[in-house]
PDB file of N, CA and C in Angstrom:
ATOM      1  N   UNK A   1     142.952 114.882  88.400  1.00  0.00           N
ATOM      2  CA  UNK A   1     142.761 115.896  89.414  1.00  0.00           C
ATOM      3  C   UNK A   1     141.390 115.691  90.062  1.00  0.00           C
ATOM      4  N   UNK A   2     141.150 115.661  91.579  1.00  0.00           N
ATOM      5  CA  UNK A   2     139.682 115.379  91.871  1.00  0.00           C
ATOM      6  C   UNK A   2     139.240 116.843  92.106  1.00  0.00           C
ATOM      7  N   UNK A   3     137.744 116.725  91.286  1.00  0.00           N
ATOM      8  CA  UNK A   3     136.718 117.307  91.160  1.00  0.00           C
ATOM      9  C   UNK A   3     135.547 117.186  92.015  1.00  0.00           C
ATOM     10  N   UNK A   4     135.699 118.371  92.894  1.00  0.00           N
ATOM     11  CA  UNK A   4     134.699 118.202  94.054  1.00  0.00           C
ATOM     12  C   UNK A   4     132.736 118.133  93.369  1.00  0.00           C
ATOM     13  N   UNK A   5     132.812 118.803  92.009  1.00  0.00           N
ATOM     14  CA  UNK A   5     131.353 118.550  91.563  1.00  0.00           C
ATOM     15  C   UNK A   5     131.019 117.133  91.401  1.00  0.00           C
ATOM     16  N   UNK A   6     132.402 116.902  90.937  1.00  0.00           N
ATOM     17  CA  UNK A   6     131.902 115.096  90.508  1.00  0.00           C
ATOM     18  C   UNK A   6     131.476 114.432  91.332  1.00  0.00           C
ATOM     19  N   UNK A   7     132.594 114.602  92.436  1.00  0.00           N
ATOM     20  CA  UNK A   7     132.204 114.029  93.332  1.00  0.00           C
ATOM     21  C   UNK A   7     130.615 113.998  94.103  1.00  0.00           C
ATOM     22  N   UNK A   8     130.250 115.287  94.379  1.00  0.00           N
ATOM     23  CA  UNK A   8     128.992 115.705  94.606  1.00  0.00           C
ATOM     24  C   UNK A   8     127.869 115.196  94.036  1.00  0.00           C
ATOM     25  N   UNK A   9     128.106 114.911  92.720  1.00  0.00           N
ATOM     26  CA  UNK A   9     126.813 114.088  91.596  1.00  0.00           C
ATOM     27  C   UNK A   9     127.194 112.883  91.836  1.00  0.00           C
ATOM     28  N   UNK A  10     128.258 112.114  92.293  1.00  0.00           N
ATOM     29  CA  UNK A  10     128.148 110.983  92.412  1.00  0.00           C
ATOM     30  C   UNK A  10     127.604 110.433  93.842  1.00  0.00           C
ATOM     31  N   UNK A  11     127.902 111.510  94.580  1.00  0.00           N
ATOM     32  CA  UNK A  11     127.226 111.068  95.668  1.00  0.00           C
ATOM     33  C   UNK A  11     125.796 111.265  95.780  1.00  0.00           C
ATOM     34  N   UNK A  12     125.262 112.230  95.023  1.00  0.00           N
ATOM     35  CA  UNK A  12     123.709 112.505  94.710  1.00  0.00           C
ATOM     36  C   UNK A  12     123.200 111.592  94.134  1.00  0.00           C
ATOM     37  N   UNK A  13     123.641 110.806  93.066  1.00  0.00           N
ATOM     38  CA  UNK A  13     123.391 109.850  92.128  1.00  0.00           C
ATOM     39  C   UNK A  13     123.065 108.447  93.570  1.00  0.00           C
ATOM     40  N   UNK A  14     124.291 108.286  94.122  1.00  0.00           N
ATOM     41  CA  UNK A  14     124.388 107.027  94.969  1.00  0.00           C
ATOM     42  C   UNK A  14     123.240 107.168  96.002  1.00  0.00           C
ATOM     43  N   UNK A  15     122.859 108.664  96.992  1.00  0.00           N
ATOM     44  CA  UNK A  15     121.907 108.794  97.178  1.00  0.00           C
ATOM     45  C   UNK A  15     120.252 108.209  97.074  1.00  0.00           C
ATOM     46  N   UNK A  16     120.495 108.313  95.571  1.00  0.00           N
ATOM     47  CA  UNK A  16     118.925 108.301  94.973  1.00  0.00           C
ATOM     48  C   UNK A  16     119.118 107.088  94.937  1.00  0.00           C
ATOM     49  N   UNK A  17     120.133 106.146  94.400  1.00  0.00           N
ATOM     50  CA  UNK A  17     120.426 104.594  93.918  1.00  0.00           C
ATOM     51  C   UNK A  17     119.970 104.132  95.696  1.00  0.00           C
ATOM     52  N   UNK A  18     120.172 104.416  96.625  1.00  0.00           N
ATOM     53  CA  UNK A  18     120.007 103.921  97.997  1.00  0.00           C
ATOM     54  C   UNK A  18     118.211 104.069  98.189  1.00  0.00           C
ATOM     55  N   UNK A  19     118.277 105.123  98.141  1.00  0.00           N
ATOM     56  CA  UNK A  19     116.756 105.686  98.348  1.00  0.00           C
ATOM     57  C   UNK A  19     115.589 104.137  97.510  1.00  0.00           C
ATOM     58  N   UNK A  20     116.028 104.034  96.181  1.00  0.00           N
ATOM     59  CA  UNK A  20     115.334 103.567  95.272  1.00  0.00           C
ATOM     60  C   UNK A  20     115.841 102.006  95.962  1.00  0.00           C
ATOM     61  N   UNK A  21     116.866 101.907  96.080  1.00  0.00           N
ATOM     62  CA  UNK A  21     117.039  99.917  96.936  1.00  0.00           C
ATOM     63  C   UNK A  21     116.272  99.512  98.175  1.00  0.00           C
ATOM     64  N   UNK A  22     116.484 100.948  99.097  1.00  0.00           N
ATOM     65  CA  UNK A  22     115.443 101.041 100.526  1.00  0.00           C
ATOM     66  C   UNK A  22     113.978 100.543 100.037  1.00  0.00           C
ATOM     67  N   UNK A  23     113.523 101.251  98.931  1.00  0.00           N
ATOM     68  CA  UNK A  23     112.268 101.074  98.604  1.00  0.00           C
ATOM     69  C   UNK A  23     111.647  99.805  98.539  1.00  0.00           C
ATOM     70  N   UNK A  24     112.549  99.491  97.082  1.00  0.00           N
ATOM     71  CA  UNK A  24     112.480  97.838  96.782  1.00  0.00           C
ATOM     72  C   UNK A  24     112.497  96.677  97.854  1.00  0.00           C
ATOM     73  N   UNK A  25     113.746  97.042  98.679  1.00  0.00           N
ATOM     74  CA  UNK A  25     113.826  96.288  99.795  1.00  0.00           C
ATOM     75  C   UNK A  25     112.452  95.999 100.392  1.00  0.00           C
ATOM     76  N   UNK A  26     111.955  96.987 100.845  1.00  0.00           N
ATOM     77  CA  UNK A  26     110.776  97.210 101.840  1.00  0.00           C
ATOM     78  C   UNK A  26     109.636  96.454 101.263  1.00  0.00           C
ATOM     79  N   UNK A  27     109.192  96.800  99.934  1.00  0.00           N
ATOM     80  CA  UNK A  27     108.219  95.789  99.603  1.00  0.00           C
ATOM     81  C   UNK A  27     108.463  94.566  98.866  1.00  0.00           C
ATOM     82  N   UNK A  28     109.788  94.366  99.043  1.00  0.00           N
ATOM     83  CA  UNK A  28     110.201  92.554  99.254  1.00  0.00           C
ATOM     84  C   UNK A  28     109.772  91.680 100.045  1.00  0.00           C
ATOM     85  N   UNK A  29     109.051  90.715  99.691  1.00  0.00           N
ATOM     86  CA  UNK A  29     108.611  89.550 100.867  1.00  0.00           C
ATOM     87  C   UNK A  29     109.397  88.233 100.368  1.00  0.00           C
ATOM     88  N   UNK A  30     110.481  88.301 102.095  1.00  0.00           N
ATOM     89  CA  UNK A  30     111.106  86.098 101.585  1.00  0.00           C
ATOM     90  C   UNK A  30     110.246  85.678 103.224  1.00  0.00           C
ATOM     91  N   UNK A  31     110.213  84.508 101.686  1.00  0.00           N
ATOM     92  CA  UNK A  31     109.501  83.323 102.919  1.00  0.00           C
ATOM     93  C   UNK A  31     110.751  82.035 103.331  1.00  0.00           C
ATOM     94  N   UNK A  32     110.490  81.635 104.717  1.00  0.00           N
ATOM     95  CA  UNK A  32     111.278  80.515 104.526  1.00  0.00           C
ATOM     96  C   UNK A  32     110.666  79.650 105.284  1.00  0.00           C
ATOM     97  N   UNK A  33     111.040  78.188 104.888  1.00  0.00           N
ATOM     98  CA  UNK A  33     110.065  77.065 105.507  1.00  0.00           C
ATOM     99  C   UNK A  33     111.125  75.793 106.484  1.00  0.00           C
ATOM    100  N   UNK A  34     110.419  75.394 107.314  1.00  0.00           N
ATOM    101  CA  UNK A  34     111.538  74.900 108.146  1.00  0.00           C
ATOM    102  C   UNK A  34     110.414  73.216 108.388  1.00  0.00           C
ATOM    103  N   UNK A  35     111.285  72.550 108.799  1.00  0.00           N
ATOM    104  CA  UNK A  35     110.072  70.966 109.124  1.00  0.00           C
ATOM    105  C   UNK A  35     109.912  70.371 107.642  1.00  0.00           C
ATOM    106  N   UNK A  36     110.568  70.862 106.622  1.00  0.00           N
ATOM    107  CA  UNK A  36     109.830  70.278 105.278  1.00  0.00           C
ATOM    108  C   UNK A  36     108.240  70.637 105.507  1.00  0.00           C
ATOM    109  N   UNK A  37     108.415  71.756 105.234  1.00  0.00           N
ATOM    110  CA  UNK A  37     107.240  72.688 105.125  1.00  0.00           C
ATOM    111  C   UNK A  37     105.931  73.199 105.994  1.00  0.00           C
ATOM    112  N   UNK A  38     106.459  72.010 106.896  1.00  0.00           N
ATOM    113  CA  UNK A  38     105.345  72.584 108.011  1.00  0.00           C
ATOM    114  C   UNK A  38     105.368  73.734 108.899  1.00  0.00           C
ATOM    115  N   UNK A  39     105.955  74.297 108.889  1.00  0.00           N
ATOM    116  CA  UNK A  39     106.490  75.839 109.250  1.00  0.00           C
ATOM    117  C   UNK A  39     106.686  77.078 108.249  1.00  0.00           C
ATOM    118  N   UNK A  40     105.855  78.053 107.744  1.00  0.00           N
ATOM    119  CA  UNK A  40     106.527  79.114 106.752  1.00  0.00           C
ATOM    120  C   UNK A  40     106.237  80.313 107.365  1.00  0.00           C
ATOM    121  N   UNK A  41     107.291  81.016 107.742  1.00  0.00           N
ATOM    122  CA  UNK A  41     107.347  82.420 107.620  1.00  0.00           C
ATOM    123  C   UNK A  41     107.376  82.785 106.396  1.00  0.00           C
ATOM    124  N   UNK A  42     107.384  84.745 106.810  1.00  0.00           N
ATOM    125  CA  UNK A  42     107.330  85.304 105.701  1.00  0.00           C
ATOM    126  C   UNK A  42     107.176  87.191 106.381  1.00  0.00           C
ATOM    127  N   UNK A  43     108.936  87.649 105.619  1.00  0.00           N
ATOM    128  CA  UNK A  43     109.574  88.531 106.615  1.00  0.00           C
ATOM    129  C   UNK A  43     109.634  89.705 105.441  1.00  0.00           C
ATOM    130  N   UNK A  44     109.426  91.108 105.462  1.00  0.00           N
ATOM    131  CA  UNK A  44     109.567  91.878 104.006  1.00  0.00           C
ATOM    132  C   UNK A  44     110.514  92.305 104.531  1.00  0.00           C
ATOM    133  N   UNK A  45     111.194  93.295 103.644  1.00  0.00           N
ATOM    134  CA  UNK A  45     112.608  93.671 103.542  1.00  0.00           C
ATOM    135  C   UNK A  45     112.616  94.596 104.891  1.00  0.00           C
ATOM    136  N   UNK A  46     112.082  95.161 105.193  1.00  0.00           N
ATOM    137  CA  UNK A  46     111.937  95.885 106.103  1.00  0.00           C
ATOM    138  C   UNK A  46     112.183  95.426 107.710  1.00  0.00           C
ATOM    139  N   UNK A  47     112.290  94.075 107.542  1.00  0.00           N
ATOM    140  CA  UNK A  47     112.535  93.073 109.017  1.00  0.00           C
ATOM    141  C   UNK A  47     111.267  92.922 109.903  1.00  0.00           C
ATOM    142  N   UNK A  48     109.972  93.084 109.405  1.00  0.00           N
ATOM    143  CA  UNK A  48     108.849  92.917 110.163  1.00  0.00           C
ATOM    144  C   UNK A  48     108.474  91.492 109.641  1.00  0.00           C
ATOM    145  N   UNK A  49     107.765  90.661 110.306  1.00  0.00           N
ATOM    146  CA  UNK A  49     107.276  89.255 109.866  1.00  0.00           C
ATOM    147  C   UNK A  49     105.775  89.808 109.868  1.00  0.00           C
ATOM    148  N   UNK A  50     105.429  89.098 108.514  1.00  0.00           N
ATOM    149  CA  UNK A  50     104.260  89.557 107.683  1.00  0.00           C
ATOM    150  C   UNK A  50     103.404  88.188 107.602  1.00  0.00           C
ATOM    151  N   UNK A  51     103.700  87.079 107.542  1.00  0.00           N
ATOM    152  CA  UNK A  51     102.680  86.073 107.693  1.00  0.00           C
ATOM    153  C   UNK A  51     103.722  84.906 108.793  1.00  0.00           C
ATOM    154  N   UNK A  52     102.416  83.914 109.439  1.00  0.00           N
ATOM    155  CA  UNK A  52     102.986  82.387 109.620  1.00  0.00           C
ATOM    156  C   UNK A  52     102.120  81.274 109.142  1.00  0.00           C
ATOM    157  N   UNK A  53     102.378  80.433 108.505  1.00  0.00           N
ATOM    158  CA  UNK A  53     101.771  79.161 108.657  1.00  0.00           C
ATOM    159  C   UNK A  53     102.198  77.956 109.347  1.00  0.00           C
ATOM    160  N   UNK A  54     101.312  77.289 110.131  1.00  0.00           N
ATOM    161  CA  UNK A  54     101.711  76.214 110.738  1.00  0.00           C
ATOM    162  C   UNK A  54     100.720  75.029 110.120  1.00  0.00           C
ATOM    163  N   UNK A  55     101.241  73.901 109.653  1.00  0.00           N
ATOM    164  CA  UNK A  55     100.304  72.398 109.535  1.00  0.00           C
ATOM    165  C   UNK A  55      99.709  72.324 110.846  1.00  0.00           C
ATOM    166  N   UNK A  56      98.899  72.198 110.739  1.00  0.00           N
ATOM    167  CA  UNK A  56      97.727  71.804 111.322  1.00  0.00           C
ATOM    168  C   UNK A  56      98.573  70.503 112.679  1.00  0.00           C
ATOM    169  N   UNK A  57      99.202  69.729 112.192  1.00  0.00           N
ATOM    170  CA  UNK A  57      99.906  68.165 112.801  1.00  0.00           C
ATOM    171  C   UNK A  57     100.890  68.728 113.841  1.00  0.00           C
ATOM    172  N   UNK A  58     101.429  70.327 114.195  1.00  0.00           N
ATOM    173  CA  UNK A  58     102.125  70.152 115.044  1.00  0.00           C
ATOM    174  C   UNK A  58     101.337  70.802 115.748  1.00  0.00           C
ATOM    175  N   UNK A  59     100.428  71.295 116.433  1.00  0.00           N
ATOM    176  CA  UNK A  59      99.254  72.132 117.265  1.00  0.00           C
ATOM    177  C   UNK A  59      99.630  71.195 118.185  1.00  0.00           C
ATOM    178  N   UNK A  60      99.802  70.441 118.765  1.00  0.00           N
ATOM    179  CA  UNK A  60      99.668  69.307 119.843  1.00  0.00           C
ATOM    180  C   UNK A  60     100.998  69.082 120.050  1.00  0.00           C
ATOM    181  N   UNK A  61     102.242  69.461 119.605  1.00  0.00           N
ATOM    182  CA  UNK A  61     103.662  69.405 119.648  1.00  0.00           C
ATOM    183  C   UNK A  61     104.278  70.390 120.326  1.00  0.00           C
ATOM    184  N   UNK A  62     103.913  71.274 120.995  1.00  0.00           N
ATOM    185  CA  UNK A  62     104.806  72.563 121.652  1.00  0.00           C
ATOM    186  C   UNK A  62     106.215  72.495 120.858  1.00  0.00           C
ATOM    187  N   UNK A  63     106.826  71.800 121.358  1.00  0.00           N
ATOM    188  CA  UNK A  63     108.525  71.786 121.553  1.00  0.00           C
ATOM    189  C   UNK A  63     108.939  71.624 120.275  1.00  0.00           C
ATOM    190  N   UNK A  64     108.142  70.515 119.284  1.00  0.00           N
ATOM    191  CA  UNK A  64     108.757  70.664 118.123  1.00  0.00           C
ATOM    192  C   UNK A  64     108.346  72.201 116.898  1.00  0.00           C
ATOM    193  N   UNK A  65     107.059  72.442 117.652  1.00  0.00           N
ATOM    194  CA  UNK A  65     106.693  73.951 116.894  1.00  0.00           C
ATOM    195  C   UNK A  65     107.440  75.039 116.980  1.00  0.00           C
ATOM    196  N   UNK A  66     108.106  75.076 118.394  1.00  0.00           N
ATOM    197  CA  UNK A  66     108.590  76.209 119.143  1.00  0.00           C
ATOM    198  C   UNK A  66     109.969  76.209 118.020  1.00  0.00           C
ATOM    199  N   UNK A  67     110.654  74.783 118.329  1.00  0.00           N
ATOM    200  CA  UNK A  67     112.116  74.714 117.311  1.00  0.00           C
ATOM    201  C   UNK A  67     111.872  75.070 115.835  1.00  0.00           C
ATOM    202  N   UNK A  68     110.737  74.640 115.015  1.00  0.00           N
ATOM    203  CA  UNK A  68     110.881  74.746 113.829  1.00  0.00           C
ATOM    204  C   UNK A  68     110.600  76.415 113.616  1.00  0.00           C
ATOM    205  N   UNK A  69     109.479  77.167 114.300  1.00  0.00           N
ATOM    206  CA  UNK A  69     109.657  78.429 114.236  1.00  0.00           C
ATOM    207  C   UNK A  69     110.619  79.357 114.609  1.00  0.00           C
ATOM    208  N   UNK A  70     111.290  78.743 115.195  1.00  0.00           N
ATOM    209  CA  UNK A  70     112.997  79.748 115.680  1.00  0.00           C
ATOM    210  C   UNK A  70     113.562  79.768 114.378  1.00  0.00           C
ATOM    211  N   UNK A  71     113.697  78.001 113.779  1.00  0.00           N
ATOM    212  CA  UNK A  71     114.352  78.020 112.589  1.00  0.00           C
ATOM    213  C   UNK A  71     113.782  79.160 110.919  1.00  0.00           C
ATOM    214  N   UNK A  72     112.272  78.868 111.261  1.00  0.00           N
ATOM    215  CA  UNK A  72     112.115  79.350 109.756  1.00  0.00           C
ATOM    216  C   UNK A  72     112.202  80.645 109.565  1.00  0.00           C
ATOM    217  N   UNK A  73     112.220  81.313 111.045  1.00  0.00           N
ATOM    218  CA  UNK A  73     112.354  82.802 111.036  1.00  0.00           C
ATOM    219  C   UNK A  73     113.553  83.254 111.076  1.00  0.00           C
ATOM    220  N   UNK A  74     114.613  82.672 111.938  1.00  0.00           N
ATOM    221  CA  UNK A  74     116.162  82.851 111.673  1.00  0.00           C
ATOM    222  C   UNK A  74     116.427  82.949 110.383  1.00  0.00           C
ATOM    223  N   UNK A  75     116.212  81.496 109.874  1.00  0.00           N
ATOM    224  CA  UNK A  75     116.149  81.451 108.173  1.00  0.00           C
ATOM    225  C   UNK A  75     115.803  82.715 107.470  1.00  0.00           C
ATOM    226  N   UNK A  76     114.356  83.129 107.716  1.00  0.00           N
ATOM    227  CA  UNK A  76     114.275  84.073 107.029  1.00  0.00           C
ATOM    228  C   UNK A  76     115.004  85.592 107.082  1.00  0.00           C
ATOM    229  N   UNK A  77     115.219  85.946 108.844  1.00  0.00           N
ATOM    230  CA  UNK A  77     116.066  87.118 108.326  1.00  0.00           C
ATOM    231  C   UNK A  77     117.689  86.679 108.264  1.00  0.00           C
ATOM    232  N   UNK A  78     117.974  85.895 108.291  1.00  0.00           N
ATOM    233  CA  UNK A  78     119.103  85.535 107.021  1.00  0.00           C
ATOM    234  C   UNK A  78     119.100  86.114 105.879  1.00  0.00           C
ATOM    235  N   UNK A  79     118.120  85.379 105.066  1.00  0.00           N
ATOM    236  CA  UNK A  79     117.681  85.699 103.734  1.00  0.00           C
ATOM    237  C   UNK A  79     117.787  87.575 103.561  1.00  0.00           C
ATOM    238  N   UNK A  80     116.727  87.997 104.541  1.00  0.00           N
ATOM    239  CA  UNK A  80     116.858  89.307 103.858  1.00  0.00           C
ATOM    240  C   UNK A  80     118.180  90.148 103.983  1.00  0.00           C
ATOM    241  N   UNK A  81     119.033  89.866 105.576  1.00  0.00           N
ATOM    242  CA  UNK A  81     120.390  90.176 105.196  1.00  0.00           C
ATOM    243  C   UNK A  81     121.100  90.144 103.969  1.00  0.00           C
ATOM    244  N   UNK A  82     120.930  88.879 103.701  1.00  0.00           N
ATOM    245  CA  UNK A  82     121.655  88.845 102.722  1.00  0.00           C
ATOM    246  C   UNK A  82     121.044  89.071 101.004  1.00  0.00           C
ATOM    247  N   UNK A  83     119.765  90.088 100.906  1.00  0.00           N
ATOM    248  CA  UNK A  83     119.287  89.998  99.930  1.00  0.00           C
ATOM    249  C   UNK A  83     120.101  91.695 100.071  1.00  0.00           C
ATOM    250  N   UNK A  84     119.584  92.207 101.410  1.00  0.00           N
ATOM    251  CA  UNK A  84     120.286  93.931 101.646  1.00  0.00           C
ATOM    252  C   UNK A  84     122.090  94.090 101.160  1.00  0.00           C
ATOM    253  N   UNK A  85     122.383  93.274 101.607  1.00  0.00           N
ATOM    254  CA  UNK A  85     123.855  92.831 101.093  1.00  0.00           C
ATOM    255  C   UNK A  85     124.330  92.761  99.578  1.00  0.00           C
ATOM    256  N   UNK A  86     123.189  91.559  98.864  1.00  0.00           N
ATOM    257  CA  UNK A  86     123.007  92.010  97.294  1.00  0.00           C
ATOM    258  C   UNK A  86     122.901  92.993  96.807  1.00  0.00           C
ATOM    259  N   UNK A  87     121.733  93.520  97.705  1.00  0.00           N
ATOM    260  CA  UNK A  87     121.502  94.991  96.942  1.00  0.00           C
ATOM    261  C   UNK A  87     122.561  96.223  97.077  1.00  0.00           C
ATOM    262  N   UNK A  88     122.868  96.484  98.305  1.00  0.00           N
ATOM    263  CA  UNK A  88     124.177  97.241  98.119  1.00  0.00           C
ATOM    264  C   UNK A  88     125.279  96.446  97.088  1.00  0.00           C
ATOM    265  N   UNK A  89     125.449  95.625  96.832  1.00  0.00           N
ATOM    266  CA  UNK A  89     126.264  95.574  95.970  1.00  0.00           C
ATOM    267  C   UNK A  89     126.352  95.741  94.740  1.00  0.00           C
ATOM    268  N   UNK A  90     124.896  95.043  94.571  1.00  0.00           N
ATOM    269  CA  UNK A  90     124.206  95.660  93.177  1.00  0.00           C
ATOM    270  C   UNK A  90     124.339  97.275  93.083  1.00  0.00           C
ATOM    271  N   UNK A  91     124.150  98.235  93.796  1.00  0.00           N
ATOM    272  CA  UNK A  91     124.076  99.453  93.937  1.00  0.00           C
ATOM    273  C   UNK A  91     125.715 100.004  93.458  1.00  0.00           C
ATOM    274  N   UNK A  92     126.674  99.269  93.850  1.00  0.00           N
ATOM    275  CA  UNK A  92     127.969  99.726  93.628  1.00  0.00           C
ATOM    276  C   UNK A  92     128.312  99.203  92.194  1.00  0.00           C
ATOM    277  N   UNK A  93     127.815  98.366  91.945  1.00  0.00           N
ATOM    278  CA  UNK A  93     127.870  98.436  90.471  1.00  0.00           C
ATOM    279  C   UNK A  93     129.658  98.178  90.176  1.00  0.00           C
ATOM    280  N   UNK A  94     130.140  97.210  91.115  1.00  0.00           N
ATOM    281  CA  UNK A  94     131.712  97.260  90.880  1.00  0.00           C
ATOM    282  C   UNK A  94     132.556  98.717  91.048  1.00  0.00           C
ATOM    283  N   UNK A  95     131.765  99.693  91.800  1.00  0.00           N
ATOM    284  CA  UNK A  95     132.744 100.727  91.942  1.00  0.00           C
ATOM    285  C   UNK A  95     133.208 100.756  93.399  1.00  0.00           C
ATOM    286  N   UNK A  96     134.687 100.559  93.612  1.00  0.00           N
ATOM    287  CA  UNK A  96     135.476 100.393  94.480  1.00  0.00           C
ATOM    288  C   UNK A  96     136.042 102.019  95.193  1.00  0.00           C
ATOM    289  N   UNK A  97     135.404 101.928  96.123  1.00  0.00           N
ATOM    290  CA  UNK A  97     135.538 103.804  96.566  1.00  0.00           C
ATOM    291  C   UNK A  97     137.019 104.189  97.288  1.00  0.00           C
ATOM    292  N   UNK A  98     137.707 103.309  97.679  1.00  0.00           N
ATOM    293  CA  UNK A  98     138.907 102.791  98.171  1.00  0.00           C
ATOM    294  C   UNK A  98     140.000 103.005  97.033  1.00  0.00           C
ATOM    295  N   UNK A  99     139.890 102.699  96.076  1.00  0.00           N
ATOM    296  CA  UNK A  99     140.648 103.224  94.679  1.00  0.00           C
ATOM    297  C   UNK A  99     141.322 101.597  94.595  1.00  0.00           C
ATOM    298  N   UNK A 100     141.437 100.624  95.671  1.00  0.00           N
ATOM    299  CA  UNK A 100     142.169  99.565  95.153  1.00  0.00           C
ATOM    300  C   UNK A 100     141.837  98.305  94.287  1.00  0.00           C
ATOM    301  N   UNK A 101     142.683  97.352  93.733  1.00  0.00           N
ATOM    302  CA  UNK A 101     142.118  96.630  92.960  1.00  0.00           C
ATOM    303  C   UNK A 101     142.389  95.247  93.224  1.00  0.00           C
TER     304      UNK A 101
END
C-alpha cells in the first residue's frame, strides 16, 4: 500500500543526498590536458574554469594554441558532465523510481 510519509522521508532524504553531491561537486577540480601536455585546463564542478597552463613553445603558434585550448577545455567539461552523471547515480544508489526492472 503506498505511504505518503514514506514517501515524504524519502524524498527529504534524496533532498539532502542532492544538496550534499551539489556540494562535493562544486569543490571538485578536473583538469584536462590536450597537445601531450602542453595545454591544461582546470574546470570545478561548478563549470567555471579555475586555472590554464600553456608551455611556454606554443606563445608564437596562435592556431595551434587556439585548437589545443578548445580541446582541453571541451575535454574538461566533458569530464565534469560526466562526473555530475556519476554522482546522480551514485545518489540513486540503484533505486529505480519507475518501479521497472
Amino acid at each position: 500500500m503506498f505511504d505518503p510519509e514514506q514517501l515524504g522521508s524519502l524524498l527529504g532524504n534524496m533532498n539532502k543526498e542532492l544538496s550534499n553531491l551539489e556540494q562535493k561537486a562544486k569543490s571538485s577540480t578536473i583538469t584536462a590536458k590536450s597537445g601531450g601536455g602542453l595545454v591544461s585546463v582546470s574546470i570545478n564542478g561548478a563549470g567555471e574554469l579555475v586555472d590554464i597552463d600553456i608551455d611556454d613553445s606554443l606563445l608564437e603558434d596562435k592556431e595551434s594554441l587556439q585548437i589545443l585550448l578548445m580541446s582541453a577545455i571541451n575535454d574538461a567539461y566533458k569530464s565534469v558532465e560526466e562526473n555530475k552523471k556519476s554522482m546522480a547515480l551514485q545518489m540513486l544508489g540503484g533505486l529505480n523510481p519507475f518501479g521497472a526492472q
